[in-house]
Protein backbone atom coordinates (compact mmCIF):
# COMPACT_ATOMS: atom_id res chain seq x y z
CA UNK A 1 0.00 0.00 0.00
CA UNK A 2 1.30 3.68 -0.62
CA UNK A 3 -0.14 7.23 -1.11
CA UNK A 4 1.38 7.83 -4.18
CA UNK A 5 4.71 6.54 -5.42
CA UNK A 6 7.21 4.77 -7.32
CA UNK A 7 6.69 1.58 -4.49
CA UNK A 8 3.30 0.96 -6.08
CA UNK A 9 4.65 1.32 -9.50
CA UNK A 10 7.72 -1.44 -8.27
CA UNK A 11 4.83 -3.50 -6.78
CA UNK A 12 3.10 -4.12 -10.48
CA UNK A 13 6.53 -4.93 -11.81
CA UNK A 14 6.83 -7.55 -9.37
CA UNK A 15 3.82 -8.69 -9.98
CA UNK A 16 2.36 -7.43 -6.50
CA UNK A 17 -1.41 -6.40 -5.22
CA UNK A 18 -1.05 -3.00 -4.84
CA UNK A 19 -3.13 -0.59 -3.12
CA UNK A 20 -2.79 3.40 -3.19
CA UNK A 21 -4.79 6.33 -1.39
CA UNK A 22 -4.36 8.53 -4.23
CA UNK A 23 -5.45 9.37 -7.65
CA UNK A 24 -1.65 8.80 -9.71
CA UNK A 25 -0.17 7.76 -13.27
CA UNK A 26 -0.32 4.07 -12.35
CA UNK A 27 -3.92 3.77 -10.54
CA UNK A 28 -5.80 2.27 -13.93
CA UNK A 29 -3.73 -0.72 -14.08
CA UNK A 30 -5.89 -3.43 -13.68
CA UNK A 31 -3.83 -4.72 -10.34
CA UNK A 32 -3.94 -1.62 -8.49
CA UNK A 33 -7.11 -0.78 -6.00
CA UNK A 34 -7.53 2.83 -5.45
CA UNK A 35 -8.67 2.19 -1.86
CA UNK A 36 -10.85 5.18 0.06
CA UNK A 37 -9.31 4.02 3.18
CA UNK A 38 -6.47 2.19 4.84
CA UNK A 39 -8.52 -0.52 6.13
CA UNK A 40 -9.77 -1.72 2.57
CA UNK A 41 -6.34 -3.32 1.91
CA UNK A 42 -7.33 -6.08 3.66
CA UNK A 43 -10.25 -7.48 1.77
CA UNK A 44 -8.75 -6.47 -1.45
CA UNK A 45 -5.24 -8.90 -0.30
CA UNK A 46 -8.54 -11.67 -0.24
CA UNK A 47 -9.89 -10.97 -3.08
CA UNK A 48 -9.33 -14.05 -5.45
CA UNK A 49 -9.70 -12.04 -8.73
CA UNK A 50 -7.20 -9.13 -8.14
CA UNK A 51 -4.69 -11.88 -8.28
CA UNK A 52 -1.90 -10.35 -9.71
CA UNK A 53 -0.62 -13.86 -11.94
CA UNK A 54 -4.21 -12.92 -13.98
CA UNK A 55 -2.12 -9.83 -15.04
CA UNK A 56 1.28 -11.14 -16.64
CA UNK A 57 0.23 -10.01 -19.92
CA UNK A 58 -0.90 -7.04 -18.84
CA UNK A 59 1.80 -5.97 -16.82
CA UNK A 60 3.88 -6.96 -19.73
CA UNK A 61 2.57 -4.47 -22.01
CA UNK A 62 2.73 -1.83 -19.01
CA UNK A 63 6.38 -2.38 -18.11
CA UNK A 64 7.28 -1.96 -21.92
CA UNK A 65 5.42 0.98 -22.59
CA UNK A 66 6.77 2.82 -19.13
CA UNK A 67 10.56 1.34 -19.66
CA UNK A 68 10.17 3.00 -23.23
CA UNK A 69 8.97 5.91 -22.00
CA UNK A 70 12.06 6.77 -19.58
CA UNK A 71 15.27 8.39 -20.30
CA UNK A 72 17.64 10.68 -18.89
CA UNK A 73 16.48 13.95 -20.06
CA UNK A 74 19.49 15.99 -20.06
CA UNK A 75 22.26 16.90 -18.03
CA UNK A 76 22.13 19.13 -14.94
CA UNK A 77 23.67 22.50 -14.41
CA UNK A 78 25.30 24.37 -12.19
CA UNK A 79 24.07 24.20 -8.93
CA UNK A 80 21.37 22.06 -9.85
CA UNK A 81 20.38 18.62 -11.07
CA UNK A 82 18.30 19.55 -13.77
CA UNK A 83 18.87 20.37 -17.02
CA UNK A 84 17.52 23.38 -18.66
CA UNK A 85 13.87 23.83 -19.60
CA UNK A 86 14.74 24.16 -23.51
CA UNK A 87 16.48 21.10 -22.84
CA UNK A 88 14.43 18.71 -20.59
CA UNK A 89 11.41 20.00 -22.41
CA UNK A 90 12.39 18.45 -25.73
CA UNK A 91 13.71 15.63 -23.98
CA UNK A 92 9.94 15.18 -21.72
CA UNK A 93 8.43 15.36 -25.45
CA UNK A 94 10.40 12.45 -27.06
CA UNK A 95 9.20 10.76 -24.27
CA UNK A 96 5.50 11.20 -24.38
CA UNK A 97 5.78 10.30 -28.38
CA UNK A 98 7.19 7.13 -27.26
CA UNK A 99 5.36 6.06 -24.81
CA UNK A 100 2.02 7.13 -27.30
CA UNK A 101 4.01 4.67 -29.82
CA UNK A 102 4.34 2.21 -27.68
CA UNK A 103 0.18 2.65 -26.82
CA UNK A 104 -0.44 1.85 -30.93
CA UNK A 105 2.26 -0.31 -30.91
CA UNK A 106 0.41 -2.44 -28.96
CA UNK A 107 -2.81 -1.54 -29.46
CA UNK A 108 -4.32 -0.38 -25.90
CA UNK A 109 -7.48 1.72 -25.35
CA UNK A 110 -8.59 3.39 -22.71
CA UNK A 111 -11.20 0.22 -22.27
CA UNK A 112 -7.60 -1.90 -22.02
CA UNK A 113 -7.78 -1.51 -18.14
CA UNK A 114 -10.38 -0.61 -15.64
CA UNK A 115 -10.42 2.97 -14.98
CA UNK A 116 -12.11 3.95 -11.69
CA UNK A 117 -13.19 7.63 -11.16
C-alpha cells in the first residue's frame, strides 16, 4: 500500500497487489485498488480475482510501454540537477511520443484496463 509513489509502481513490476490512497499515473492498471481508506487493503489482499498472476500479460505491455517511455532527459547544471527547460522540455516530449508509440504499438485503449473515477 502507498499514497502515491514509485513503491506501487515497483509493486506491479513484481507482480504485487497494490493498493494506493491517491489518484496517480499508475492507478488504472488493472492490479492496483484505489482504496478510500487504509482498512480496505485487507479485503482487497482476499480478493481471489485481483490476483496479480491474472495480469502477466498485462503488466507486460505496461512495463514496456513505461521502460520506453524513460530516459535521462538531459544533463544538470550548475548548482542544480536539472537540465535546462529548452532542454528537458524536448527531452519530456520524445518521451511522451514514445510512450504514445508504444500505446499503438500495442494496441491499448482506454477500455484496455479498468479505470475507476
Amino acid at each position: 500500500m502507498t499514497l502515491s509513489g514509485s513503491v506501487g509502481l515497483e509493486g506491479i513490476f513484481y507482480g504485487k497487489r497494490v493498493g494506493v490512497l491517491s489518484n496517480n499515473y499508475y492507478s488504472f492498471f488493472p492490479g492496483v485498488k484505489k482504496l478510500e481508506h487504509p482498512d480496505e487493503i485487507f479485503d482487497y489482499l482476499a480478493d481471489e480475482l485481483a490476483d496479480p498472476a491474472l495480469f502477466i500479460e498485462e503488466r507486460k505491455r505496461f512495463a514496456a510501454s513505461f521502460i520506453q517511455s524513460c530516459f535521462l532527459l538531459g544533463e544538470g547544471v550548475k548548482n542544480s540537477p536539472w537540465p535546462p527547460p529548452e532542454i528537458a522540455g524536448v527531452n519530456f516530449a520524445r518521451a511522451i511520443e514514445r510512450f504514445v508509440d508504444q500505446i499503438k504499438k500495442f494496441k491499448l485503449s482506454v477500455s484496455t484496463f479498468a479505470i475507476e473515477a
